[in-house]
PDB file of N, CA and C in Angstrom:
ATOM      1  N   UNK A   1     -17.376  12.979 -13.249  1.00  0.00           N
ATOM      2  CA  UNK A   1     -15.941  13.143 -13.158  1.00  0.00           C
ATOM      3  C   UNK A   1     -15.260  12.325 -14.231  1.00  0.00           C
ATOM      4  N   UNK A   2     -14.137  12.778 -14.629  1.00  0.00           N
ATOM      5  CA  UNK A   2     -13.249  11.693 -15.507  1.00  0.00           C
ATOM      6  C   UNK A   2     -12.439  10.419 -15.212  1.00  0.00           C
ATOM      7  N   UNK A   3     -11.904  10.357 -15.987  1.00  0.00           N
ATOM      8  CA  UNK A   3     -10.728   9.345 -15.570  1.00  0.00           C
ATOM      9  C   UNK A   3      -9.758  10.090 -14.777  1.00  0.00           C
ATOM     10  N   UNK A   4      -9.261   8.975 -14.223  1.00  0.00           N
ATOM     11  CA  UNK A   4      -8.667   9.643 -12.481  1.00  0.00           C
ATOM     12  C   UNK A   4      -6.740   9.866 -13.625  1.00  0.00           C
ATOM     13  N   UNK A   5      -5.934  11.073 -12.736  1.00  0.00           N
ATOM     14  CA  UNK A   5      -4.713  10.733 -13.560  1.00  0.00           C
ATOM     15  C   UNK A   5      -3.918   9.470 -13.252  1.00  0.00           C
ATOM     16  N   UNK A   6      -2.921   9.597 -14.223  1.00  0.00           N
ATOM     17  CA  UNK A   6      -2.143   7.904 -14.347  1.00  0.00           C
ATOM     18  C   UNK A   6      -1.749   8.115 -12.987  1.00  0.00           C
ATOM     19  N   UNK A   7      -1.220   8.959 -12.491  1.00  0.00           N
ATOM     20  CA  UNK A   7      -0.308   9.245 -10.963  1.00  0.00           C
ATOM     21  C   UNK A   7      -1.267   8.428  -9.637  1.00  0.00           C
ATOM     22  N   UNK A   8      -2.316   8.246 -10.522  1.00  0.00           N
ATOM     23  CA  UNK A   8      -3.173   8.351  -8.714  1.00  0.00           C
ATOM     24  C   UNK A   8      -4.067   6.740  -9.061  1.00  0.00           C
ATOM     25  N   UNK A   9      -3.612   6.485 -10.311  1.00  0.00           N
ATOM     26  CA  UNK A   9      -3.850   5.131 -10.028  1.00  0.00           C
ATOM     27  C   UNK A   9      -3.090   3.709  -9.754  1.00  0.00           C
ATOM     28  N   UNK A  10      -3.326   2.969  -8.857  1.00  0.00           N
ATOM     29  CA  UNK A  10      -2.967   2.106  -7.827  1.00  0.00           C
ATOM     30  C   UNK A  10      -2.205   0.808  -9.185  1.00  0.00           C
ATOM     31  N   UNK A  11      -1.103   0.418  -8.806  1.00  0.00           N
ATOM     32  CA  UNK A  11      -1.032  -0.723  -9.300  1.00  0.00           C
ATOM     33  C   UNK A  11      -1.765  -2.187  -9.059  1.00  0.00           C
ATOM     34  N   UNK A  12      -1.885  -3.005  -9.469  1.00  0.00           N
ATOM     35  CA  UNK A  12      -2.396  -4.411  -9.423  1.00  0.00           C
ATOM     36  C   UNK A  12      -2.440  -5.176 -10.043  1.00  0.00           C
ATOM     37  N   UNK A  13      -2.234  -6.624  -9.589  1.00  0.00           N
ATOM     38  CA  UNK A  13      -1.815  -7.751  -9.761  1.00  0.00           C
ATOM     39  C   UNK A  13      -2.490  -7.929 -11.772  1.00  0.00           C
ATOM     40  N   UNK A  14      -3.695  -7.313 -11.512  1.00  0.00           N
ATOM     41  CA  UNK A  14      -4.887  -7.719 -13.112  1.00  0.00           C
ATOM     42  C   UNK A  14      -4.477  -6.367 -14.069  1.00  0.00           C
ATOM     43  N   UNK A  15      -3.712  -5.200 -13.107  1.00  0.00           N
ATOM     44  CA  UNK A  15      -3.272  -4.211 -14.165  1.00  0.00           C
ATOM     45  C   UNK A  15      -2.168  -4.498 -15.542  1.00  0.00           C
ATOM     46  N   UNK A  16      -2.265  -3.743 -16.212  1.00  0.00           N
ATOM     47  CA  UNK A  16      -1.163  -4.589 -17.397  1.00  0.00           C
ATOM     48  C   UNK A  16      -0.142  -3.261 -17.154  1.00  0.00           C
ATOM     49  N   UNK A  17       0.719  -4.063 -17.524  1.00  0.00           N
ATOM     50  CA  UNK A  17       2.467  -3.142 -17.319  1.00  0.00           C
ATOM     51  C   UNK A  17       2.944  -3.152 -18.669  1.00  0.00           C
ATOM     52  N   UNK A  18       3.850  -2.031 -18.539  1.00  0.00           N
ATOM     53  CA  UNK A  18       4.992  -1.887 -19.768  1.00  0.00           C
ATOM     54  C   UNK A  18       5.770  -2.583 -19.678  1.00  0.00           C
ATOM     55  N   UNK A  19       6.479  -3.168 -18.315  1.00  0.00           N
ATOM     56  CA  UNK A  19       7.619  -3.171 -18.019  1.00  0.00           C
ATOM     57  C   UNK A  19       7.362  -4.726 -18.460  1.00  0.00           C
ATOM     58  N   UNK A  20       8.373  -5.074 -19.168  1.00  0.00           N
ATOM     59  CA  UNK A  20       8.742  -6.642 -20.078  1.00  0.00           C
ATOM     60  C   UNK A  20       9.290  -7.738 -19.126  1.00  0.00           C
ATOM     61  N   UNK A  21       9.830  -7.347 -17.583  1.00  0.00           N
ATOM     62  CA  UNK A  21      10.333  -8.430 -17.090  1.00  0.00           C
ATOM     63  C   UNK A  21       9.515  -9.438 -16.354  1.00  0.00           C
ATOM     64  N   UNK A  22       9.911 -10.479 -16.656  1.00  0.00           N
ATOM     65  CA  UNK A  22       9.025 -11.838 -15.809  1.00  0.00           C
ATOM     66  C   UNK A  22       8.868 -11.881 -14.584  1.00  0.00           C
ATOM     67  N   UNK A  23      10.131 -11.034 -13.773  1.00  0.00           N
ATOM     68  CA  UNK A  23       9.933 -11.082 -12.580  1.00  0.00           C
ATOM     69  C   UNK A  23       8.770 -10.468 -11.626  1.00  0.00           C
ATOM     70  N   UNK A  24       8.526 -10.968 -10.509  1.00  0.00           N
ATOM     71  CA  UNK A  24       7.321 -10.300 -10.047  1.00  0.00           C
ATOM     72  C   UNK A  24       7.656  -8.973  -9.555  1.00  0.00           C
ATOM     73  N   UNK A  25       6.646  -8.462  -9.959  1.00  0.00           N
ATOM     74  CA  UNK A  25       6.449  -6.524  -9.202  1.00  0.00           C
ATOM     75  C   UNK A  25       7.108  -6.987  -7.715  1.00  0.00           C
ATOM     76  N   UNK A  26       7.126  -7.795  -6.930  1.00  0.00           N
ATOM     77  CA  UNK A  26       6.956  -7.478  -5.522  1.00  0.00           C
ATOM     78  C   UNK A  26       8.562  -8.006  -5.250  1.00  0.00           C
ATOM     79  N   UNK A  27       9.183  -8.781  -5.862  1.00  0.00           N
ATOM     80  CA  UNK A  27      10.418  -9.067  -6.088  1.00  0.00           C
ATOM     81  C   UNK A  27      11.815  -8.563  -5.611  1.00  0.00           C
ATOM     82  N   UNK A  28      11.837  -8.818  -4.762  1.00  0.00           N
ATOM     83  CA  UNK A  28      13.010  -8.070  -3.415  1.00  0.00           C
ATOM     84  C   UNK A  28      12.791  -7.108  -2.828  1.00  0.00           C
ATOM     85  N   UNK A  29      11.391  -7.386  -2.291  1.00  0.00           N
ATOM     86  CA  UNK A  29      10.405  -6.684  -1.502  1.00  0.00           C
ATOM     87  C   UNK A  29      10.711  -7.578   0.355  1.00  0.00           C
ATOM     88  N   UNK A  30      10.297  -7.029   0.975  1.00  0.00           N
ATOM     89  CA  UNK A  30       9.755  -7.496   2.237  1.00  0.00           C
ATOM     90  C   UNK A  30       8.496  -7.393   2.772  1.00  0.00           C
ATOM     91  N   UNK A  31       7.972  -8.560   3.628  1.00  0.00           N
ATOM     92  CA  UNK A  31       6.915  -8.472   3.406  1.00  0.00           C
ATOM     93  C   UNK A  31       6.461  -8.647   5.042  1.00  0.00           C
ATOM     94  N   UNK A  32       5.327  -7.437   5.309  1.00  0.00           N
ATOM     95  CA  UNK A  32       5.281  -6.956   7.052  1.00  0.00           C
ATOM     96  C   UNK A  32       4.055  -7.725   7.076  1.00  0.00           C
ATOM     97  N   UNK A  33       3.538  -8.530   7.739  1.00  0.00           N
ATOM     98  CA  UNK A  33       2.400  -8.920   8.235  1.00  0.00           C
ATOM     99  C   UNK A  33       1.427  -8.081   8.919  1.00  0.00           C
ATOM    100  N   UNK A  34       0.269  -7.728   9.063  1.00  0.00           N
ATOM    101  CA  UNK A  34      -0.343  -6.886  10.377  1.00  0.00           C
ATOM    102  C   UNK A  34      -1.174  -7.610  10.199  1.00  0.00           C
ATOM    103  N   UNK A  35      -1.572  -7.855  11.755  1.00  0.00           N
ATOM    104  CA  UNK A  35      -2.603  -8.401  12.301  1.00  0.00           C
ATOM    105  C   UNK A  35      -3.544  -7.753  12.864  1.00  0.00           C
ATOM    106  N   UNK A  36      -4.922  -7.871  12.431  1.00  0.00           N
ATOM    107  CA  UNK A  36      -5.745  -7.024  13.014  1.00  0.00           C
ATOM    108  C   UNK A  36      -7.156  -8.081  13.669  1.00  0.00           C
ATOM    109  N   UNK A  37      -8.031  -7.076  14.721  1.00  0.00           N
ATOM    110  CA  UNK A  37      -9.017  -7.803  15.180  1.00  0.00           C
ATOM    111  C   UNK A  37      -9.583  -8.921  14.146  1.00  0.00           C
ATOM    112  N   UNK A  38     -10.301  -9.722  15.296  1.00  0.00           N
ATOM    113  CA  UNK A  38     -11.153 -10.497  14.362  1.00  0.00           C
ATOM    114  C   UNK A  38     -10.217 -11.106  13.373  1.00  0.00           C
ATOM    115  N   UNK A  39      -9.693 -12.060  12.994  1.00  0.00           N
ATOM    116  CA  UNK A  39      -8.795 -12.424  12.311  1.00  0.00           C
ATOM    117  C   UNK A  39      -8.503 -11.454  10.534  1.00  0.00           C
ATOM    118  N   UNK A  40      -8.396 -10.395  10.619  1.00  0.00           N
ATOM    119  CA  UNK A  40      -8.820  -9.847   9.457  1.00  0.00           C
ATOM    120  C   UNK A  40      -7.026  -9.289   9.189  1.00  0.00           C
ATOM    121  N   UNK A  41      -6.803  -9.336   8.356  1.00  0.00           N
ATOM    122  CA  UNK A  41      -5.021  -8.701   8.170  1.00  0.00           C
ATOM    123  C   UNK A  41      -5.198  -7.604   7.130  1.00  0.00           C
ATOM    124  N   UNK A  42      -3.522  -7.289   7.080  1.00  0.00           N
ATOM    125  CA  UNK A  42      -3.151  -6.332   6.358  1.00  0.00           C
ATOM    126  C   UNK A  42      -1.529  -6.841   5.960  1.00  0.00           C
ATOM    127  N   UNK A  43      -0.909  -6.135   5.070  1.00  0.00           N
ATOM    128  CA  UNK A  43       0.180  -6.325   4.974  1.00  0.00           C
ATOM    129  C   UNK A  43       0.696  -5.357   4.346  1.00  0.00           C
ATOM    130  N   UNK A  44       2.405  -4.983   4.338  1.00  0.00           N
ATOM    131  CA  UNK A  44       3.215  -4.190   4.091  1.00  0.00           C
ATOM    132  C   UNK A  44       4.168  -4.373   3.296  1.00  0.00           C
ATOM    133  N   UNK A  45       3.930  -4.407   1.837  1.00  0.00           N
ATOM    134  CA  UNK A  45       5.724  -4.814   1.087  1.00  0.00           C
ATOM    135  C   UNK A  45       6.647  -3.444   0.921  1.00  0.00           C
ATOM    136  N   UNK A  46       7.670  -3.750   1.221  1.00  0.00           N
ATOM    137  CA  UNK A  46       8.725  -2.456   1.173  1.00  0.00           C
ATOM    138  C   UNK A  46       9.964  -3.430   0.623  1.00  0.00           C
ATOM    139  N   UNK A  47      10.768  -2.444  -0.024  1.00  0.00           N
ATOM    140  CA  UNK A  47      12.145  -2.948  -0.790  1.00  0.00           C
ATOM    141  C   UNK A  47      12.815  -3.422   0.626  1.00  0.00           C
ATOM    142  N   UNK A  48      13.467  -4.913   0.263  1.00  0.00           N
ATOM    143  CA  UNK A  48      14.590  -4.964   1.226  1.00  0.00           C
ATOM    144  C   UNK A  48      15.336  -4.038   1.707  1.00  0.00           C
ATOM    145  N   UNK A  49      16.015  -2.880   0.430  1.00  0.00           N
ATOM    146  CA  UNK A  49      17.163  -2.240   1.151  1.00  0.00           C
ATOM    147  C   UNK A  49      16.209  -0.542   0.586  1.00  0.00           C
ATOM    148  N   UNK A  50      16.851   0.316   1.442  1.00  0.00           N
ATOM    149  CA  UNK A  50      15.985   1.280   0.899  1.00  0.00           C
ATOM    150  C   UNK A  50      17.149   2.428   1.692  1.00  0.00           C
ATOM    151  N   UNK A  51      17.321   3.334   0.973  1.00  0.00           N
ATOM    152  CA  UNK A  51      18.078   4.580   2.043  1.00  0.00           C
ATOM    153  C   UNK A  51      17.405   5.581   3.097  1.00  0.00           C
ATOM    154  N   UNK A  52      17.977   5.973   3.888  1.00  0.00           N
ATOM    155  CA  UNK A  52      17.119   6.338   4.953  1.00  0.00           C
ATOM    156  C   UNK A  52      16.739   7.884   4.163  1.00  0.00           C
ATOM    157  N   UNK A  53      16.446   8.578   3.373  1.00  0.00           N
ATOM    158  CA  UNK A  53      16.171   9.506   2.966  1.00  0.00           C
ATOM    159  C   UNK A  53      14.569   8.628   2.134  1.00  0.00           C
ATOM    160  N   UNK A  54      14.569   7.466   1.154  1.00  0.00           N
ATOM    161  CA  UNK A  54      13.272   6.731   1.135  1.00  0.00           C
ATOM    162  C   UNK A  54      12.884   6.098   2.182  1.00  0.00           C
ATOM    163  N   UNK A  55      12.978   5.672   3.675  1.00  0.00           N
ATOM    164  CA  UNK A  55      13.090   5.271   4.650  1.00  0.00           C
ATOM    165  C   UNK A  55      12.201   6.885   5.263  1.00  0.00           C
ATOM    166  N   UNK A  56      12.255   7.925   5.386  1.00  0.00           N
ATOM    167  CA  UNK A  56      11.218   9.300   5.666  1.00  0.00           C
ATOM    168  C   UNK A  56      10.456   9.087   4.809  1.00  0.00           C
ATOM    169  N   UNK A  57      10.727   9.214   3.430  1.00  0.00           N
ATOM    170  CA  UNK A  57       9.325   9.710   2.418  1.00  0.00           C
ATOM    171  C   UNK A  57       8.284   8.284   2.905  1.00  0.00           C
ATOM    172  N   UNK A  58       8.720   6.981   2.917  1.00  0.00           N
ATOM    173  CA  UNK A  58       7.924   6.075   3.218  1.00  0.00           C
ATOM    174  C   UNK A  58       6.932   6.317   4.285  1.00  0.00           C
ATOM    175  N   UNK A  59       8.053   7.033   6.038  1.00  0.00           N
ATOM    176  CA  UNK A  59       7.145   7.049   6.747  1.00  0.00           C
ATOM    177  C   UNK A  59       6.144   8.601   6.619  1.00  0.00           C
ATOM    178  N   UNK A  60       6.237   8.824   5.899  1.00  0.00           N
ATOM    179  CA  UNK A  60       5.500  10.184   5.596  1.00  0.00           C
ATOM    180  C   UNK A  60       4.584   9.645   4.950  1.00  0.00           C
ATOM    181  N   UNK A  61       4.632   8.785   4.209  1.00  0.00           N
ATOM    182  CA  UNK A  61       3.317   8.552   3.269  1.00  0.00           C
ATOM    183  C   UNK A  61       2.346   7.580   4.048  1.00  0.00           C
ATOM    184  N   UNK A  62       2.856   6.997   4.696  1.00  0.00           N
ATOM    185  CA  UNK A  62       2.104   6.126   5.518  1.00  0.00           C
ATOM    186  C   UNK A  62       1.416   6.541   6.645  1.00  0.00           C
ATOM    187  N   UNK A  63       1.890   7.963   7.286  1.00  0.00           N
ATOM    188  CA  UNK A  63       1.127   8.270   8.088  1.00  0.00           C
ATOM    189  C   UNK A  63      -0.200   9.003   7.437  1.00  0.00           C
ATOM    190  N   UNK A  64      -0.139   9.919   6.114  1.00  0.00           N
ATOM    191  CA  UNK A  64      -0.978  10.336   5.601  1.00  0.00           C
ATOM    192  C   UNK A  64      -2.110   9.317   5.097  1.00  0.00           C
ATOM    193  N   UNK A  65      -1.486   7.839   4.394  1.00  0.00           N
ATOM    194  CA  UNK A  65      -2.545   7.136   4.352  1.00  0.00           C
ATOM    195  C   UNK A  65      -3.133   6.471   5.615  1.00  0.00           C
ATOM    196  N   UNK A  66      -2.607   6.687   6.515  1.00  0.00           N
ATOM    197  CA  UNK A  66      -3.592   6.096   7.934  1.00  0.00           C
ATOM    198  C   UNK A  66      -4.539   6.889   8.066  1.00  0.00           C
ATOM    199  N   UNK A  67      -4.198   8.560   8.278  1.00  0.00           N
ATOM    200  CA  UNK A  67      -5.271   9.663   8.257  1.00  0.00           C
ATOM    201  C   UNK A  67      -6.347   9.097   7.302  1.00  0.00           C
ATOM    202  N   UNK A  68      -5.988   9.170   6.092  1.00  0.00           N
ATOM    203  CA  UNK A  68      -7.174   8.584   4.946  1.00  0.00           C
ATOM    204  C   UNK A  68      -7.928   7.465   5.410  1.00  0.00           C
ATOM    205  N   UNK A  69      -6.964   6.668   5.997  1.00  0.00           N
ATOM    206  CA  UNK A  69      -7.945   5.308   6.335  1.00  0.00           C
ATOM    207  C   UNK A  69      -8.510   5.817   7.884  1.00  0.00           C
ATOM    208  N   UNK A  70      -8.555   6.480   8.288  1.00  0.00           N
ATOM    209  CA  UNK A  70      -8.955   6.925   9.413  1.00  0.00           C
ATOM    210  C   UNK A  70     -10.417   7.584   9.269  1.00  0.00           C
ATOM    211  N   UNK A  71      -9.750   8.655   8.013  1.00  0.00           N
ATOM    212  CA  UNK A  71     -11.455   9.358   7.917  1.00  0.00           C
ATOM    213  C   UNK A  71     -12.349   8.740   6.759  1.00  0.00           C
ATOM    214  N   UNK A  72     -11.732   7.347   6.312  1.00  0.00           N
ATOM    215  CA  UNK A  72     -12.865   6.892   5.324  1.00  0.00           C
ATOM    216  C   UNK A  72     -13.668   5.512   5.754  1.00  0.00           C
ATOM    217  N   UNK A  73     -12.557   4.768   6.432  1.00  0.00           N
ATOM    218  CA  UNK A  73     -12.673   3.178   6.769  1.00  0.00           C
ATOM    219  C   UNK A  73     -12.902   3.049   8.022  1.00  0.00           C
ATOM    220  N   UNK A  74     -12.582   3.364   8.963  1.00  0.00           N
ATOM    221  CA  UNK A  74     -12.644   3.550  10.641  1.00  0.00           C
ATOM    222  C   UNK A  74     -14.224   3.364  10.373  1.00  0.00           C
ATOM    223  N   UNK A  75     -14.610   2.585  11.591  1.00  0.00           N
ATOM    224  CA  UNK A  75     -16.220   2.803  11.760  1.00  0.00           C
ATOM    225  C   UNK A  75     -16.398   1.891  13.381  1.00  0.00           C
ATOM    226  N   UNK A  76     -17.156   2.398  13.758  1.00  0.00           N
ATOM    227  CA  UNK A  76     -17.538   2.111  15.280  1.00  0.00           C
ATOM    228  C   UNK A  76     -17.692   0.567  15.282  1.00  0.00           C
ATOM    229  N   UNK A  77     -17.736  -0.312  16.789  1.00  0.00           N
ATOM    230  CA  UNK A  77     -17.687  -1.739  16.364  1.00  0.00           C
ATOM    231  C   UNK A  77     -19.490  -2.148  15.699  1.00  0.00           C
ATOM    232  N   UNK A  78     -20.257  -1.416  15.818  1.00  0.00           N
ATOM    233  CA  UNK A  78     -21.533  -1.826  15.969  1.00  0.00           C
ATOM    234  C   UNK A  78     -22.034  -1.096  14.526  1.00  0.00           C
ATOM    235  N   UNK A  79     -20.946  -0.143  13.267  1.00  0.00           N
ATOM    236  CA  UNK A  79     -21.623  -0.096  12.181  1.00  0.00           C
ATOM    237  C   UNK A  79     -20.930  -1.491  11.310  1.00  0.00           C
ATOM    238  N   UNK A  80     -19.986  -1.887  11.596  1.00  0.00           N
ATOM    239  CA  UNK A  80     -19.486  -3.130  10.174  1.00  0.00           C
ATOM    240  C   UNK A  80     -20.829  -3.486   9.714  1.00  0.00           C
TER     241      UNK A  80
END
């Protein structure tokens, strides 16, 4: 297979940006804690203010990536 398109790859902290400002990517973000078994977490940054029309697309995307994490990551307690 090739290189994956620009669209579908993930930002990160070691990725390099165009964008020239000092400020951090996450930068008037909020930030959701989740707590999961076994002391293991997760977390959620979303813009402080967001309109309720990005407020749907958000929860739309999030339910589709649970499905994903559902049929890739989910695993019984006895395969970890």
């Amino acid at each position: 297979m090739g290189s994956e398109p620009e669209s579908y790859k993930l930002n990160s902290p070691t990725s390099t940006s165009s964008r020239s400002s000092s400020a951090s990517p996450l930068a008037n973000h909020r930030y959701f804690p989740l707590y999961l078994s076994n002391n293991e977490r997760a977390v959620l940054y979303v813009p402080a203010a967001i309109s309720p029309k990005d407020f749907d697309l958000l929860k739309k995307q999030i339910e589709i990536h649970l499905a994903v994490i559902q049929a890739t990551s989910v695993t019984t307690d006895g395969e970890k």
